[in-house]
C-alpha atoms as a PDB file:
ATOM      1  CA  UNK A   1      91.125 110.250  71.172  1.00  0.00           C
ATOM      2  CA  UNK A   2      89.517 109.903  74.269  1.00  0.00           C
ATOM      3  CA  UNK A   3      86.844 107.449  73.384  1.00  0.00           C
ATOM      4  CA  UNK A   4      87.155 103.708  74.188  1.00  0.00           C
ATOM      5  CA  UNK A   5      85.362 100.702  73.009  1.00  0.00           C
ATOM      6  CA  UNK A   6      82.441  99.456  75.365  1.00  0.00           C
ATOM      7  CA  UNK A   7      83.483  96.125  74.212  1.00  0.00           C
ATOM      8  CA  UNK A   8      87.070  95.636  74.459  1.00  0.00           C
ATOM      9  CA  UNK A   9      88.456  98.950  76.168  1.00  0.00           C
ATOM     10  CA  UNK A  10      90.841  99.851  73.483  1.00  0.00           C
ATOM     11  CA  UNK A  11      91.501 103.671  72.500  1.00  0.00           C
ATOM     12  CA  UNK A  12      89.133 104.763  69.659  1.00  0.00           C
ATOM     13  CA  UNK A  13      89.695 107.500  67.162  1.00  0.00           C
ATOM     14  CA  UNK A  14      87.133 110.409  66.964  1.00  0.00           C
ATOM     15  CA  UNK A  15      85.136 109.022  63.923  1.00  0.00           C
ATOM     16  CA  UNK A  16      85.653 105.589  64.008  1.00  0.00           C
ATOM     17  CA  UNK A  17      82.834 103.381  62.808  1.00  0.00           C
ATOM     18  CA  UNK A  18      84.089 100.211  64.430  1.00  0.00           C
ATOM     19  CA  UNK A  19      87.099  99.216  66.849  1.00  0.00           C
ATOM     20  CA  UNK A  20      90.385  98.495  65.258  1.00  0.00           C
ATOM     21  CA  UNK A  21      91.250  95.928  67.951  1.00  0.00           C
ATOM     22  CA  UNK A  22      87.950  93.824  68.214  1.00  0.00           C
ATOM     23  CA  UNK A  23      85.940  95.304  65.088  1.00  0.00           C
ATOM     24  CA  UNK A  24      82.829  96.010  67.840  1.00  0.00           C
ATOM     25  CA  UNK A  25      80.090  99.104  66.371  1.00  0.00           C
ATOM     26  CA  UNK A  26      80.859 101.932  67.923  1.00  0.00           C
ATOM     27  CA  UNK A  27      77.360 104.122  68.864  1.00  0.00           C
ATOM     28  CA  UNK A  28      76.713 106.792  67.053  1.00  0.00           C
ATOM     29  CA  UNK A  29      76.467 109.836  69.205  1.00  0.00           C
ATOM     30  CA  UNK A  30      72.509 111.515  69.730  1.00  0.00           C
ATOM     31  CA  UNK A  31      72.634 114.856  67.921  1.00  0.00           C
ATOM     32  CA  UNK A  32      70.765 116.830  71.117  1.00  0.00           C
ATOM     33  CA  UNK A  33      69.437 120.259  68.789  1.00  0.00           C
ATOM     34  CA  UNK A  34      66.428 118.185  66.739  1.00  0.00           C
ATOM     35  CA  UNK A  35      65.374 116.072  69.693  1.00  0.00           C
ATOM     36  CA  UNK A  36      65.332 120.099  71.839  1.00  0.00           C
ATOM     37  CA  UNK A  37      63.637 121.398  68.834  1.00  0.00           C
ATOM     38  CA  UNK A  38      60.596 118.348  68.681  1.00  0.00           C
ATOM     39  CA  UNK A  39      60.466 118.876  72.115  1.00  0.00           C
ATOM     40  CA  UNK A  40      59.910 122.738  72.619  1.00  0.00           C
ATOM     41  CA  UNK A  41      57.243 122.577  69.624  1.00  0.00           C
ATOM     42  CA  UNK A  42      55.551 119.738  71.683  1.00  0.00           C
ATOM     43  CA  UNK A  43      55.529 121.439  74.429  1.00  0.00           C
ATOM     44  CA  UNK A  44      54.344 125.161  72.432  1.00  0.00           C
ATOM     45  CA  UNK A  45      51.176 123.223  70.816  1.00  0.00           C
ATOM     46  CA  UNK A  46      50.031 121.439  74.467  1.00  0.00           C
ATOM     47  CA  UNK A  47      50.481 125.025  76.150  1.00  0.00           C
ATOM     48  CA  UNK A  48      48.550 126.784  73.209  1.00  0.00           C
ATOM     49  CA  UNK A  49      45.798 123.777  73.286  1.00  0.00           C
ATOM     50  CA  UNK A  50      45.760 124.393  77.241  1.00  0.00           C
ATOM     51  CA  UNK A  51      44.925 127.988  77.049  1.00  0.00           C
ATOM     52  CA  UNK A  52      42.439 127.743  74.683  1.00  0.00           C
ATOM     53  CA  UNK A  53      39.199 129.351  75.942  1.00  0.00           C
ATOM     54  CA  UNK A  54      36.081 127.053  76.615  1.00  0.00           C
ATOM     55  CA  UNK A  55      32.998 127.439  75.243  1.00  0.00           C
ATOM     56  CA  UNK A  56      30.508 128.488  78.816  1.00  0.00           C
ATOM     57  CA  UNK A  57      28.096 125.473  79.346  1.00  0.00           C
ATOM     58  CA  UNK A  58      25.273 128.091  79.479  1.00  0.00           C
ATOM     59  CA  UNK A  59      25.929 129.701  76.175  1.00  0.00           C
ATOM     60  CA  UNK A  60      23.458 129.239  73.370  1.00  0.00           C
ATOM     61  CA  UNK A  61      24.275 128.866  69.857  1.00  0.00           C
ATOM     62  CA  UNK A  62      22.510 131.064  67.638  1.00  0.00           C
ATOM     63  CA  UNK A  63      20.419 129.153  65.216  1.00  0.00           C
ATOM     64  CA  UNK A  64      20.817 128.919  61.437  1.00  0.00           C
ATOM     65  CA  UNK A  65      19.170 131.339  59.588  1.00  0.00           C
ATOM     66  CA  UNK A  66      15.400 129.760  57.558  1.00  0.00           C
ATOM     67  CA  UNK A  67      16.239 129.655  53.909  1.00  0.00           C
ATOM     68  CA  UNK A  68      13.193 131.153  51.543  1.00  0.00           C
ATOM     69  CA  UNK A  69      12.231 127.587  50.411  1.00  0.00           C
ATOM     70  CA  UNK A  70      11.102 126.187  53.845  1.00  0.00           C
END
């Protein structure tokens, strides 16, 4: 046991859906390991996006290369 309802303040068993006294939802409890797992892959792409090496402002391109027909 050691759960009670939010509505009435009755005991609740472990996996009880609703109250037995007042028949209140009880919350479902927020798994923690997919929301941990989102967030560390959110967190990988921004750092590999942030270390990602600019392109110098003084660099030149090199241009295409003529084709035969022009």
């Amino acid at each position: 046991m050691g759960l009670e309802c939010k509505s009435c303040g009755a005991p609740l068993p472990n996996q009880a859906a609703t109250c037995p006294a007042c028949g209140a939802a009880v919350p479902k409890k927020m798994k923690l390991l997919p929301l941990a797992a989102f967030m560390l892959i959110v967190i990988l792409v921004i750092q590999a996006y942030m270390n990602k090496p600019e392109p110098e402002a003084g660099a030149v391109e090199p241009a295409p290369a003529a084709t035969a027909a022009e």
